[in-house]
PDB file of N, CA and C in Angstrom:
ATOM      1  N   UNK A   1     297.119   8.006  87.090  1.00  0.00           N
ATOM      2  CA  UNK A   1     295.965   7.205  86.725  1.00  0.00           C
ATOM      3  C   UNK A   1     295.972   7.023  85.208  1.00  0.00           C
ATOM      4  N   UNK A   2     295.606   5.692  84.694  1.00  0.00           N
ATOM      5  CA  UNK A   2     295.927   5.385  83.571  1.00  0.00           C
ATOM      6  C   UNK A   2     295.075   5.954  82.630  1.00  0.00           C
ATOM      7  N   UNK A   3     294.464   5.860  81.200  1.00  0.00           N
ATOM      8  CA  UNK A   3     293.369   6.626  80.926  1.00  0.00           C
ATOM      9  C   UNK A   3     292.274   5.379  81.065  1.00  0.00           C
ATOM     10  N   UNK A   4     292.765   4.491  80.809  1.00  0.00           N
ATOM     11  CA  UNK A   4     291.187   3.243  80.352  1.00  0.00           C
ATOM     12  C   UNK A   4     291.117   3.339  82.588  1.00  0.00           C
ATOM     13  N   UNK A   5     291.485   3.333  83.178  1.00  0.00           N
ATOM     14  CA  UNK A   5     291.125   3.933  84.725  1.00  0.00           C
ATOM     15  C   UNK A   5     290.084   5.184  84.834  1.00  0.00           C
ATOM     16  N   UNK A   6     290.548   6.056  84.501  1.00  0.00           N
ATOM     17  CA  UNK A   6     289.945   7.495  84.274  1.00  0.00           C
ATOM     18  C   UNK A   6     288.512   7.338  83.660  1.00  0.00           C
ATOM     19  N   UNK A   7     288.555   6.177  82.521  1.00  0.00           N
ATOM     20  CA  UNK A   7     287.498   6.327  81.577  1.00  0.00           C
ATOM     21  C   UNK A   7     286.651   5.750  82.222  1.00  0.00           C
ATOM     22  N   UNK A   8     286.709   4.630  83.172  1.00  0.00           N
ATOM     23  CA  UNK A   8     285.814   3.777  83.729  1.00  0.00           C
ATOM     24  C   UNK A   8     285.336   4.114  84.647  1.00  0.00           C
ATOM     25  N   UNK A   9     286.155   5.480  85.341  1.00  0.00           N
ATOM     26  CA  UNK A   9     285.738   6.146  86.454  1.00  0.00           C
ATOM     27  C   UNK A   9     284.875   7.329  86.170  1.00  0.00           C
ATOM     28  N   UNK A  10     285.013   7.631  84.961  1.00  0.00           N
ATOM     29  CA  UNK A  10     283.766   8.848  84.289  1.00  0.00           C
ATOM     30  C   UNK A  10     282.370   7.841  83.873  1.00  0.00           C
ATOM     31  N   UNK A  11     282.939   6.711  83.412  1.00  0.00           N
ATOM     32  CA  UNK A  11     281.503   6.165  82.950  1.00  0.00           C
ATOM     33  C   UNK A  11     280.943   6.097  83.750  1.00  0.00           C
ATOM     34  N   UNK A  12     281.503   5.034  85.029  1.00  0.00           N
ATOM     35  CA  UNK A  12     280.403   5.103  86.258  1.00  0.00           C
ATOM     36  C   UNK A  12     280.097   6.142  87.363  1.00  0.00           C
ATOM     37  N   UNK A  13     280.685   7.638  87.166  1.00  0.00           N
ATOM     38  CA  UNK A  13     280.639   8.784  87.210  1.00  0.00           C
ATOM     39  C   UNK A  13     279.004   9.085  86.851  1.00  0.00           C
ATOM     40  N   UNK A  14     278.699   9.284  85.178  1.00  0.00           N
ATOM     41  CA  UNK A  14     277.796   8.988  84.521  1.00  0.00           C
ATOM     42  C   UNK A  14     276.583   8.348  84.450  1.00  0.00           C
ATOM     43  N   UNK A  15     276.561   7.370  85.701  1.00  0.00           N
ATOM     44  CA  UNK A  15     275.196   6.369  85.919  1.00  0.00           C
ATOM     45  C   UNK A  15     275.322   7.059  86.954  1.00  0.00           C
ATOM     46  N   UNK A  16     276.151   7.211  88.212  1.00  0.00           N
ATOM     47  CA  UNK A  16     275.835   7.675  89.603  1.00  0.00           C
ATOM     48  C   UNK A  16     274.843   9.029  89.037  1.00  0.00           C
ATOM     49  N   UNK A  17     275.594  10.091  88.299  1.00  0.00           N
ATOM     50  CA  UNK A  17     275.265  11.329  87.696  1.00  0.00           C
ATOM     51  C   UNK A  17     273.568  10.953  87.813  1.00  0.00           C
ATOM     52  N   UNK A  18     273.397  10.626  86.962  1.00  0.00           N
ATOM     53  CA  UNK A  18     272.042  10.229  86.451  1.00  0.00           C
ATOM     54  C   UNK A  18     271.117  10.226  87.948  1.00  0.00           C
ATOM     55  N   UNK A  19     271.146   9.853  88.300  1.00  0.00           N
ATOM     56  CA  UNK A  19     270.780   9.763  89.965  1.00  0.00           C
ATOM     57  C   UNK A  19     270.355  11.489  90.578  1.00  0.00           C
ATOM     58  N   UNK A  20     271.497  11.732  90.549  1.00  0.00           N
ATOM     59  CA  UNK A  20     271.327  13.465  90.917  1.00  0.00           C
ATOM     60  C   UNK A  20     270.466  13.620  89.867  1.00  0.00           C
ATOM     61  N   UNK A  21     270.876  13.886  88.628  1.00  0.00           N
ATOM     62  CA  UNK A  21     269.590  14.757  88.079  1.00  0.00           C
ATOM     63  C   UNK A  21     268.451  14.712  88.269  1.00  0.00           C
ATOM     64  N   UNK A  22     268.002  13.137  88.448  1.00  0.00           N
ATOM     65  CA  UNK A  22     266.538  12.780  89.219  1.00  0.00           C
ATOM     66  C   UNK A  22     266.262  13.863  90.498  1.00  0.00           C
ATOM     67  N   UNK A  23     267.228  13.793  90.614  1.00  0.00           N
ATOM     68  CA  UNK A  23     266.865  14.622  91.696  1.00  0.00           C
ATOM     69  C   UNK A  23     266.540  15.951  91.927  1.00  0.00           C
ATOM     70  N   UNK A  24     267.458  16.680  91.282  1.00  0.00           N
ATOM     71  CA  UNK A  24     267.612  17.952  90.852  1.00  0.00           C
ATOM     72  C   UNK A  24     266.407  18.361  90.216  1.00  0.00           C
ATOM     73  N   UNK A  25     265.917  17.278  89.274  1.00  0.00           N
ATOM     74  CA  UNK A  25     265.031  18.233  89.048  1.00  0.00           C
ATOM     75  C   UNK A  25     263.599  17.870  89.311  1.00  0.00           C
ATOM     76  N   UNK A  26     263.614  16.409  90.308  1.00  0.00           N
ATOM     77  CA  UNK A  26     262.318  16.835  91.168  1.00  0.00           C
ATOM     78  C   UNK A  26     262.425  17.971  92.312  1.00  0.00           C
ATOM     79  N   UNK A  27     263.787  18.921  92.895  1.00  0.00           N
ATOM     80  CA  UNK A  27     263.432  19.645  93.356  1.00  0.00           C
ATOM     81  C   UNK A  27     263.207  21.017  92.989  1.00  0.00           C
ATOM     82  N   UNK A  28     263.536  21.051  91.424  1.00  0.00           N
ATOM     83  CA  UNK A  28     263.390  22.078  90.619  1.00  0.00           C
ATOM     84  C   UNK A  28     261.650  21.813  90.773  1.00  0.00           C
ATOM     85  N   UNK A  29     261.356  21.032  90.296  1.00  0.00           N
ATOM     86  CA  UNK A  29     259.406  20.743  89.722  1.00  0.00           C
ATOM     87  C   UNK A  29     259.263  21.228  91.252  1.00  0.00           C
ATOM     88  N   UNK A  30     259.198  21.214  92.604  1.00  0.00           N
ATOM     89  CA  UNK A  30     258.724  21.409  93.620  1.00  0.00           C
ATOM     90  C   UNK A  30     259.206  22.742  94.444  1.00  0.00           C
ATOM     91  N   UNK A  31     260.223  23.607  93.627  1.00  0.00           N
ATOM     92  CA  UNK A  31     260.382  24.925  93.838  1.00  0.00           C
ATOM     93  C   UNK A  31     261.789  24.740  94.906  1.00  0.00           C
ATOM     94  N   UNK A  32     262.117  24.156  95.127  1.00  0.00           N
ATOM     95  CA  UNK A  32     263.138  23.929  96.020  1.00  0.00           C
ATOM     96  C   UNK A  32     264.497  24.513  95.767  1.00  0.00           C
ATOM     97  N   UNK A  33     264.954  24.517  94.134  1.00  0.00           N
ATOM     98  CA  UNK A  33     265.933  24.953  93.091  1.00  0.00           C
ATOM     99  C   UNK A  33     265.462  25.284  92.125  1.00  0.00           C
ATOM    100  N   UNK A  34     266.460  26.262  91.220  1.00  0.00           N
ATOM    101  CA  UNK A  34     265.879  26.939  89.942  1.00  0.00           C
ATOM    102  C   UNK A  34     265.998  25.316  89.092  1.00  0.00           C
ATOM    103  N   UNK A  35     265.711  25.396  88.082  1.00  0.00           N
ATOM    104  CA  UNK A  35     265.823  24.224  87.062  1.00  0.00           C
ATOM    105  C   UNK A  35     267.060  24.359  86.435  1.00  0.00           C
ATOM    106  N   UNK A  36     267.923  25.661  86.279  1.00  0.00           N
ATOM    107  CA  UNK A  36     269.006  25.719  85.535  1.00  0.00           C
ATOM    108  C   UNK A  36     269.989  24.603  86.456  1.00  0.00           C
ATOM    109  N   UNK A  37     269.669  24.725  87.538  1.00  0.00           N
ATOM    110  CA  UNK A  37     270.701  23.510  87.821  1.00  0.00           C
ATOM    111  C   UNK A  37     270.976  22.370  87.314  1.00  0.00           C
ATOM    112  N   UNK A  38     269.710  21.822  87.166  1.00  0.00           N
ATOM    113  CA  UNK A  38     269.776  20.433  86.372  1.00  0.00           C
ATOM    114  C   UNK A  38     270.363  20.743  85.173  1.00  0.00           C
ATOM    115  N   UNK A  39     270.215  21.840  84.264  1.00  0.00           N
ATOM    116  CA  UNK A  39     270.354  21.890  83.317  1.00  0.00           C
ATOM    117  C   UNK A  39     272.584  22.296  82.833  1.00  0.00           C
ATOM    118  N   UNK A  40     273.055  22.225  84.135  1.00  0.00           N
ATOM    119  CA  UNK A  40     273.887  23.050  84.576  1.00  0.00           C
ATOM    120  C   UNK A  40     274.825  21.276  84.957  1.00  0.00           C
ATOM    121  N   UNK A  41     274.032  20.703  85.386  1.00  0.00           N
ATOM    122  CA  UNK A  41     274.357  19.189  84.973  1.00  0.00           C
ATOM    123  C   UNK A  41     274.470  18.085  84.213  1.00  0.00           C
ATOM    124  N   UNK A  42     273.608  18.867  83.255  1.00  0.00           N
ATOM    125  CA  UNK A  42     273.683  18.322  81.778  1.00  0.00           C
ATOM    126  C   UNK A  42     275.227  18.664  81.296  1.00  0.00           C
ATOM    127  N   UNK A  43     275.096  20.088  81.107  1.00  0.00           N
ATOM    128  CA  UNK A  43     276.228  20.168  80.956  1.00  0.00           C
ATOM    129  C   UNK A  43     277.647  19.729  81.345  1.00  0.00           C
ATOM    130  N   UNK A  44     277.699  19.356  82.534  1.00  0.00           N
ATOM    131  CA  UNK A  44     278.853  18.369  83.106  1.00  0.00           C
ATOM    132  C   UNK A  44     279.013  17.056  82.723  1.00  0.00           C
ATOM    133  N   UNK A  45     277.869  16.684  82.353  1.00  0.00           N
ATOM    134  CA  UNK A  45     277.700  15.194  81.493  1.00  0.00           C
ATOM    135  C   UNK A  45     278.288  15.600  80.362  1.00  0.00           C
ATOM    136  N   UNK A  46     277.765  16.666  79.859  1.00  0.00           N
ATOM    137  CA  UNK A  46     278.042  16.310  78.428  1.00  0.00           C
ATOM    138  C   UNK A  46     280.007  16.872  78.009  1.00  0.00           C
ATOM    139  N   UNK A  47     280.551  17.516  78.952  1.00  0.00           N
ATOM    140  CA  UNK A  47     281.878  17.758  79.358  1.00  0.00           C
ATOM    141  C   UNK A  47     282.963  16.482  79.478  1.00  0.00           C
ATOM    142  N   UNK A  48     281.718  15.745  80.388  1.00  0.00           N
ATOM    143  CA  UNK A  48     282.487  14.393  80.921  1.00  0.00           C
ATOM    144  C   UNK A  48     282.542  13.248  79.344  1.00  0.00           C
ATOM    145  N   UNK A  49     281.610  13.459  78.822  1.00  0.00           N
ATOM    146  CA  UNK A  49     281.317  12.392  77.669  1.00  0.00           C
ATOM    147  C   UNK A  49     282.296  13.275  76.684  1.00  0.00           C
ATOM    148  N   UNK A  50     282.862  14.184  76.510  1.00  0.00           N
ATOM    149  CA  UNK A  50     283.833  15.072  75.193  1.00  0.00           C
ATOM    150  C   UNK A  50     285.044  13.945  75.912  1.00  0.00           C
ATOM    151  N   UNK A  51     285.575  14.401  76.816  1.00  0.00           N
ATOM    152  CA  UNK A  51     286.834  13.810  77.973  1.00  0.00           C
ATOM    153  C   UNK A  51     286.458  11.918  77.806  1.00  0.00           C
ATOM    154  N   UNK A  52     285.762  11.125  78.199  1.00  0.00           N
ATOM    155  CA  UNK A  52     285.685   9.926  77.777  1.00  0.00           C
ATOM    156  C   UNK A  52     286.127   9.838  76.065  1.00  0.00           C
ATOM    157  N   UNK A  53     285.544  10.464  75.206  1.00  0.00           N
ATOM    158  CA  UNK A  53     285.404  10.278  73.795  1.00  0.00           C
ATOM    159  C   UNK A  53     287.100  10.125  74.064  1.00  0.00           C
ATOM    160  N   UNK A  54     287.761  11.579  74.368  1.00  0.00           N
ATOM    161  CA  UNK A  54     289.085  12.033  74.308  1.00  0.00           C
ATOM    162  C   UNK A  54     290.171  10.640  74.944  1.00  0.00           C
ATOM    163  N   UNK A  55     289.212  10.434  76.255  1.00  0.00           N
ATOM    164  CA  UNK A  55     290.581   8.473  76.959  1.00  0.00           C
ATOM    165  C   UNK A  55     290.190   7.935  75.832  1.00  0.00           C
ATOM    166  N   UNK A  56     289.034   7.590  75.138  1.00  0.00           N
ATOM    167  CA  UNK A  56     289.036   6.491  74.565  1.00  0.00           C
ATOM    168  C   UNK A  56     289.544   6.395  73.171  1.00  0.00           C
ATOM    169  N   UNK A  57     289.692   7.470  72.481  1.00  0.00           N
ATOM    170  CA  UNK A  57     291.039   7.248  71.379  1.00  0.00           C
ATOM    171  C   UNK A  57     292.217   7.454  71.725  1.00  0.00           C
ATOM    172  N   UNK A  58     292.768   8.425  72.976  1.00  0.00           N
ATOM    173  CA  UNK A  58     294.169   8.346  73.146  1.00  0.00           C
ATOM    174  C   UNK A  58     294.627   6.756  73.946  1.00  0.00           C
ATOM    175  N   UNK A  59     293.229   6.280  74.329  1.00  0.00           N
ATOM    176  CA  UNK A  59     293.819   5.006  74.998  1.00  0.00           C
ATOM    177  C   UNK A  59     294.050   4.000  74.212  1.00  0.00           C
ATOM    178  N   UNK A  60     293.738   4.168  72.648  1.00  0.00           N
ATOM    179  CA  UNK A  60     292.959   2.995  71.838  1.00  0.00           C
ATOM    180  C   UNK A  60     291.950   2.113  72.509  1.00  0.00           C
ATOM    181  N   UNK A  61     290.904   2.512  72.739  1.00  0.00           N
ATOM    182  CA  UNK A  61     289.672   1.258  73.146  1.00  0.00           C
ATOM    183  C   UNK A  61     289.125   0.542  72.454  1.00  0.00           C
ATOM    184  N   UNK A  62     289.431   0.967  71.390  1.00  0.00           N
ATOM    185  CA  UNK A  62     288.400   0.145  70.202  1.00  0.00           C
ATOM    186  C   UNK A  62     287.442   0.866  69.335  1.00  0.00           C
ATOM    187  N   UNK A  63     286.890   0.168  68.225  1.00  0.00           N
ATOM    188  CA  UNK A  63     286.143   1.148  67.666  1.00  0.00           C
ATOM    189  C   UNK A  63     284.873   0.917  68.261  1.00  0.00           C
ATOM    190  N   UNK A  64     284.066  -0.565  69.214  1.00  0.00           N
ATOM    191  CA  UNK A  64     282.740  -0.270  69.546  1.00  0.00           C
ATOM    192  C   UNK A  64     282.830   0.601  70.776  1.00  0.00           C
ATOM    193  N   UNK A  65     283.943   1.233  71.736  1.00  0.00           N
ATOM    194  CA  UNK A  65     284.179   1.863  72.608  1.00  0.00           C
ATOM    195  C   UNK A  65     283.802   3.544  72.526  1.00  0.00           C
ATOM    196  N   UNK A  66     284.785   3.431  71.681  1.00  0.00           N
ATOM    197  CA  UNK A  66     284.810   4.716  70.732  1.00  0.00           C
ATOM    198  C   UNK A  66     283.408   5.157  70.561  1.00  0.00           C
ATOM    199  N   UNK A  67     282.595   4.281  69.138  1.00  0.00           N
ATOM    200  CA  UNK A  67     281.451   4.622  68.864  1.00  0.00           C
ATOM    201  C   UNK A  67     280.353   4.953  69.909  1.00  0.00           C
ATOM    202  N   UNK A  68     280.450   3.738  71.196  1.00  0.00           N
ATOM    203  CA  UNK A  68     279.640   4.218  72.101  1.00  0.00           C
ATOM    204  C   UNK A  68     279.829   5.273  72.629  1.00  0.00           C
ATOM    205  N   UNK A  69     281.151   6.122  72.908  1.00  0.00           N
ATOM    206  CA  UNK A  69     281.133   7.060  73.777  1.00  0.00           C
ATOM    207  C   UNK A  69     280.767   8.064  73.025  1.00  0.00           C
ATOM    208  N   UNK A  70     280.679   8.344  71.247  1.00  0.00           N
ATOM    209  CA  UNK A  70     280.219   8.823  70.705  1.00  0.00           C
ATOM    210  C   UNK A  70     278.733   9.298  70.812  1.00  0.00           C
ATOM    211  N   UNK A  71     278.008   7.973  70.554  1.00  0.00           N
ATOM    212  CA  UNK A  71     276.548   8.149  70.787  1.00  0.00           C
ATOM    213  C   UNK A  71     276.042   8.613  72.044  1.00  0.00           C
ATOM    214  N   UNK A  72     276.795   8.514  73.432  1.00  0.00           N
ATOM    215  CA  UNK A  72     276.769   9.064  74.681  1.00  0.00           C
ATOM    216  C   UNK A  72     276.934  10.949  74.367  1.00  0.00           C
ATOM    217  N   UNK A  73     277.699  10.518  73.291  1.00  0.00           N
ATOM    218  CA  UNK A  73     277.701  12.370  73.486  1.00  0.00           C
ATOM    219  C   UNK A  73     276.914  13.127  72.294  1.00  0.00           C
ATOM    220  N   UNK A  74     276.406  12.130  71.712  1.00  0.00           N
ATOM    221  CA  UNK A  74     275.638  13.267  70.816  1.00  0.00           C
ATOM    222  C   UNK A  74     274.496  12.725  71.377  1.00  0.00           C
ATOM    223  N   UNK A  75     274.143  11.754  72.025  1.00  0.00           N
ATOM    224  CA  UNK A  75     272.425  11.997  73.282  1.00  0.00           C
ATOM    225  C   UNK A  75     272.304  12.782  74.043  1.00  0.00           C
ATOM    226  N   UNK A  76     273.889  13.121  74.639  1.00  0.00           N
ATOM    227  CA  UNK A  76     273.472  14.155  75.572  1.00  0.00           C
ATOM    228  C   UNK A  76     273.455  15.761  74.809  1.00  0.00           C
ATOM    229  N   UNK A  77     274.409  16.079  73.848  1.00  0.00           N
ATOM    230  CA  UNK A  77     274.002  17.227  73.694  1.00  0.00           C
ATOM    231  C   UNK A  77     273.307  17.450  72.819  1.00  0.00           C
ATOM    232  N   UNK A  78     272.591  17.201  71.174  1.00  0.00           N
ATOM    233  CA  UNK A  78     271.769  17.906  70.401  1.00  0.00           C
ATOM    234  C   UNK A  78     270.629  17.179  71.103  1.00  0.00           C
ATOM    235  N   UNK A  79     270.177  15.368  71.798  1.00  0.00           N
ATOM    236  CA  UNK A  79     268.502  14.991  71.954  1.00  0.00           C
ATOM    237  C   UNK A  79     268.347  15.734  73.447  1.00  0.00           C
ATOM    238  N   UNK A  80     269.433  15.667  74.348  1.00  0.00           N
ATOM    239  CA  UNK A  80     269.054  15.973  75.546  1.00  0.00           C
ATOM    240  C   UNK A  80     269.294  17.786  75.623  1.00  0.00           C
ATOM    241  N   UNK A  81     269.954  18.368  75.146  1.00  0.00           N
ATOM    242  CA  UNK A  81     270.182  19.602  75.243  1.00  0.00           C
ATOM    243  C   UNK A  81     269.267  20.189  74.348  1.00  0.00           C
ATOM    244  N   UNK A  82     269.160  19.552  73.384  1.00  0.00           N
ATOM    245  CA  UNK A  82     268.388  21.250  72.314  1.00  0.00           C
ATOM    246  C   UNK A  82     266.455  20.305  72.430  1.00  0.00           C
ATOM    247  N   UNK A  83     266.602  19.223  73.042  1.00  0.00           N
ATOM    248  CA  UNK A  83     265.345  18.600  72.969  1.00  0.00           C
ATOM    249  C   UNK A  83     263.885  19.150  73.584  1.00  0.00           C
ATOM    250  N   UNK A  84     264.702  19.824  74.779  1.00  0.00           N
ATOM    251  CA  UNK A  84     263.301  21.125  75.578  1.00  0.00           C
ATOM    252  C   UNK A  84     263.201  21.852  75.073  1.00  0.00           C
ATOM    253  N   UNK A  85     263.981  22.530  74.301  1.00  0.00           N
ATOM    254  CA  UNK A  85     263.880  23.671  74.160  1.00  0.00           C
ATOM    255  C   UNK A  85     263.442  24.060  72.337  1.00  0.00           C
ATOM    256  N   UNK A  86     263.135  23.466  71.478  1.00  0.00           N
ATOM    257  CA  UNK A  86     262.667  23.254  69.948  1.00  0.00           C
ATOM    258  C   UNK A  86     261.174  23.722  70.263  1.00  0.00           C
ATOM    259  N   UNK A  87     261.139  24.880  69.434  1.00  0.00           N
ATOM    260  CA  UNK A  87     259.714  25.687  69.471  1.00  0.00           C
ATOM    261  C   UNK A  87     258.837  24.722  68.774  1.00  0.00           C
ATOM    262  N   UNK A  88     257.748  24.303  69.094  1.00  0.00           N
ATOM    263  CA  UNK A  88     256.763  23.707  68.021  1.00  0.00           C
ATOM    264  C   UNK A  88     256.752  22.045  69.022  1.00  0.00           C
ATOM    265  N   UNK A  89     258.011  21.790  69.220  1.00  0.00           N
ATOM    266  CA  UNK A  89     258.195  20.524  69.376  1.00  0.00           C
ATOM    267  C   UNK A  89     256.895  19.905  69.865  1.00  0.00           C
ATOM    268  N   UNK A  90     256.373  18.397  69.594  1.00  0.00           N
ATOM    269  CA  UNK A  90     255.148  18.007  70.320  1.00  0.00           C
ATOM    270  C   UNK A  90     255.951  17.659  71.753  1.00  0.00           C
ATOM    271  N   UNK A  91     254.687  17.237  72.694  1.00  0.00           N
ATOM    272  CA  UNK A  91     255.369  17.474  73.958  1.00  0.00           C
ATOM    273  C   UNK A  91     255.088  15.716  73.875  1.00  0.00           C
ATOM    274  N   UNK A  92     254.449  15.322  73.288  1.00  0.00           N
ATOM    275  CA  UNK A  92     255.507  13.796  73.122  1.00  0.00           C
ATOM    276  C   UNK A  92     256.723  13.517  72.781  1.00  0.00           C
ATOM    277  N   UNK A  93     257.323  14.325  72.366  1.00  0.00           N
ATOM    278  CA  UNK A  93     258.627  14.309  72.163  1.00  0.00           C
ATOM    279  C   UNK A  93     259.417  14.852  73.183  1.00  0.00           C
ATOM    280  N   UNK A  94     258.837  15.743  73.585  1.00  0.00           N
ATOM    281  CA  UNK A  94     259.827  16.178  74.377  1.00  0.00           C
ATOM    282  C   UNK A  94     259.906  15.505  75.508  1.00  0.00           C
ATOM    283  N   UNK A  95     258.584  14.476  75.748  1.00  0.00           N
ATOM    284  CA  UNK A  95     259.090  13.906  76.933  1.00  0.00           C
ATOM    285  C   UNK A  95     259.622  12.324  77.297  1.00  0.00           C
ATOM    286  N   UNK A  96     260.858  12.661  76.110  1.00  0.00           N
ATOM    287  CA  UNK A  96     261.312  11.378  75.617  1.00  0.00           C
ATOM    288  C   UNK A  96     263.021  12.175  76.111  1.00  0.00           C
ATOM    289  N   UNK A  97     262.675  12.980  76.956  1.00  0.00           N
ATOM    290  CA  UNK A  97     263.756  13.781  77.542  1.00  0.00           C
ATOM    291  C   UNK A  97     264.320  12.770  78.890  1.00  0.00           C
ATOM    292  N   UNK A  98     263.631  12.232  79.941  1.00  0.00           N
ATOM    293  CA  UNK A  98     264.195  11.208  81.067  1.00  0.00           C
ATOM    294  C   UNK A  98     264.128   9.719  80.478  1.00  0.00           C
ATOM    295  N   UNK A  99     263.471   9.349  79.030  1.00  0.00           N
ATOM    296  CA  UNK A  99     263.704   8.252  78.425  1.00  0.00           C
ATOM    297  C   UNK A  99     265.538   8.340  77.817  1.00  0.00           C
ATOM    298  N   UNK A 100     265.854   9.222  77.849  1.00  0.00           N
ATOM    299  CA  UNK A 100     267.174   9.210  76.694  1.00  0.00           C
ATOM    300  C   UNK A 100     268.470   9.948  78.185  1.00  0.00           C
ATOM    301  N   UNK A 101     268.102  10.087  79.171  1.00  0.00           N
ATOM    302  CA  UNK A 101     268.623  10.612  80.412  1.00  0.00           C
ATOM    303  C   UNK A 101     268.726   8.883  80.634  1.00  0.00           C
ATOM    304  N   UNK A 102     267.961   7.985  81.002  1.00  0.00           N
ATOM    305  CA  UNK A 102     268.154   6.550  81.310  1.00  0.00           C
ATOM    306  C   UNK A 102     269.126   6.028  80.831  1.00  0.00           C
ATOM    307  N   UNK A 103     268.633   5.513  79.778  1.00  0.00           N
ATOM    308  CA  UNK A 103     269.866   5.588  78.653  1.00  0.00           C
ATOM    309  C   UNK A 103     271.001   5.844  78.642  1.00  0.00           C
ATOM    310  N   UNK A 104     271.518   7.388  78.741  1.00  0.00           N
ATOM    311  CA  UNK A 104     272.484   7.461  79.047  1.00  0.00           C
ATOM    312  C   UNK A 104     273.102   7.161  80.147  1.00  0.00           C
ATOM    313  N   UNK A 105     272.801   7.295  81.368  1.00  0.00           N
ATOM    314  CA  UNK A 105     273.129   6.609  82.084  1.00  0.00           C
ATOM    315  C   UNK A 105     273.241   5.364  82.518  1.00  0.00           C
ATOM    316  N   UNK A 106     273.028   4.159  81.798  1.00  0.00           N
ATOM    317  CA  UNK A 106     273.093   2.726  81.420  1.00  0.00           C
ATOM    318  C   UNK A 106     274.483   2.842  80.428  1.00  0.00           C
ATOM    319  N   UNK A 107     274.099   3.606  79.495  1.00  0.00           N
ATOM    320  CA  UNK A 107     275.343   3.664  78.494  1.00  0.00           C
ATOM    321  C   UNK A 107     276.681   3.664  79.150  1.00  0.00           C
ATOM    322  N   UNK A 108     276.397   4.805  80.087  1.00  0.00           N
ATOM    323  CA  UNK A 108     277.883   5.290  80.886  1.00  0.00           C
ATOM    324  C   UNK A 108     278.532   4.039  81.674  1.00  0.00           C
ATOM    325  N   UNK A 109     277.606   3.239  82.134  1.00  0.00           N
ATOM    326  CA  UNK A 109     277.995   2.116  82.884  1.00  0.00           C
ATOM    327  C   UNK A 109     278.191   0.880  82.029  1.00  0.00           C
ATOM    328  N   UNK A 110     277.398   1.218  81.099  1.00  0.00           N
ATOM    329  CA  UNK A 110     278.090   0.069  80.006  1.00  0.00           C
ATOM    330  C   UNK A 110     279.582   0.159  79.585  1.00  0.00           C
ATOM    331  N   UNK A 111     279.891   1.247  79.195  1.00  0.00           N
ATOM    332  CA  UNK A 111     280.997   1.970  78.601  1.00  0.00           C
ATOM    333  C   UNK A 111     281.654   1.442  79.807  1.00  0.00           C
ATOM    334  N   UNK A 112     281.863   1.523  80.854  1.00  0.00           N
ATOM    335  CA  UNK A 112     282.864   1.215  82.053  1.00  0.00           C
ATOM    336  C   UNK A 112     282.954   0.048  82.020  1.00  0.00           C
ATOM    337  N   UNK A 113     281.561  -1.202  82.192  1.00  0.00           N
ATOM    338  CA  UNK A 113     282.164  -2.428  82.298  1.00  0.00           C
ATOM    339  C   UNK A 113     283.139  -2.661  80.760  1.00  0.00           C
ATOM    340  N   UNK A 114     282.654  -2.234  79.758  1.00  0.00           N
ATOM    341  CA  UNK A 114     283.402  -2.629  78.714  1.00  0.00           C
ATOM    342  C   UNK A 114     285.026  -2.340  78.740  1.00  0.00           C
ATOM    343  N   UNK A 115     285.622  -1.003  79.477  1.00  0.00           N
ATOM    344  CA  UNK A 115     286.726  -0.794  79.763  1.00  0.00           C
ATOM    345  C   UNK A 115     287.661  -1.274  80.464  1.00  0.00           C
ATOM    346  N   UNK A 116     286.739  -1.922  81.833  1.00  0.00           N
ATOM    347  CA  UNK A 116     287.124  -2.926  82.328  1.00  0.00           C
ATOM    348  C   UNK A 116     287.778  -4.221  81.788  1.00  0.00           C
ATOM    349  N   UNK A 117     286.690  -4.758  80.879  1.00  0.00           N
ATOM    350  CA  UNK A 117     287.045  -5.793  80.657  1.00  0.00           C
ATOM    351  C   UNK A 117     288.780  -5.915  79.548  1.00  0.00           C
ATOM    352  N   UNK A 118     289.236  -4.582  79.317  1.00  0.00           N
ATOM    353  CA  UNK A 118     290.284  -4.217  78.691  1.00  0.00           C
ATOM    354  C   UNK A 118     291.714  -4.302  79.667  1.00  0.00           C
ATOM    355  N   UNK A 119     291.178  -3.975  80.628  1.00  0.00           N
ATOM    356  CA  UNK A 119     291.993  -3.918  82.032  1.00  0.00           C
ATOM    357  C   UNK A 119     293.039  -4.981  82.291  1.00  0.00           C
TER     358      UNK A 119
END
């Protein structure tokens, strides 16, 4: 599998993703699962977005490719990872936590059609 293949298959990896976590952690809020799960999925996002960053300079994609998969990965790990958890934080902020989860998952599917269109 080629990498700009691979990459398009993590991006839209990445929007499906997004889906589960909805999920995950309405069954976390309803006791069904601990919450670390979701949080345990973040982390796989944010694994998957290091590995995209990684196809998309060994593939040469470009630099708006590049940059996006960039911003995919620093949303997911310092706004979406350290974003619950900042002592003090207002909880308007923090609940700009499934606003920037959207997002990324739009991103991820952006990032794919754009790879595509490289194809």
């Amino acid at each position: 599998m080629s990498a700009n293949k691979l990459f398009i298959w993590l991006g839209n990896f990445i929007f499906t993703w997004g889906f589960v976590q909805i999920i995950l952690i309405g069954a976390a809020y309803f006791g069904v699962i601990n919450s670390n799960i979701h949080g345990l999925g973040g982390l796989l996002l944010a694994i998957i977005a290091l590995v995209m960053l990684i196809l998309a300079l060994a593939g040469r994609m470009g630099t708006p490719i590049i940059a996006l998969t960039v911003l995919v990965l620093l949303m997911i790990m310092p706004l979406q990872g350290a974003l619950l958890h900042i002592e003090g934080l207002p909880s308007y902020a923090k609940a700009m936590h499934p606003v920037f989860g959207i997002g990324i998952m739009f991103l991820g599917r952006s990032l794919a059609a754009r790879a595509e269109k490289l194809a």
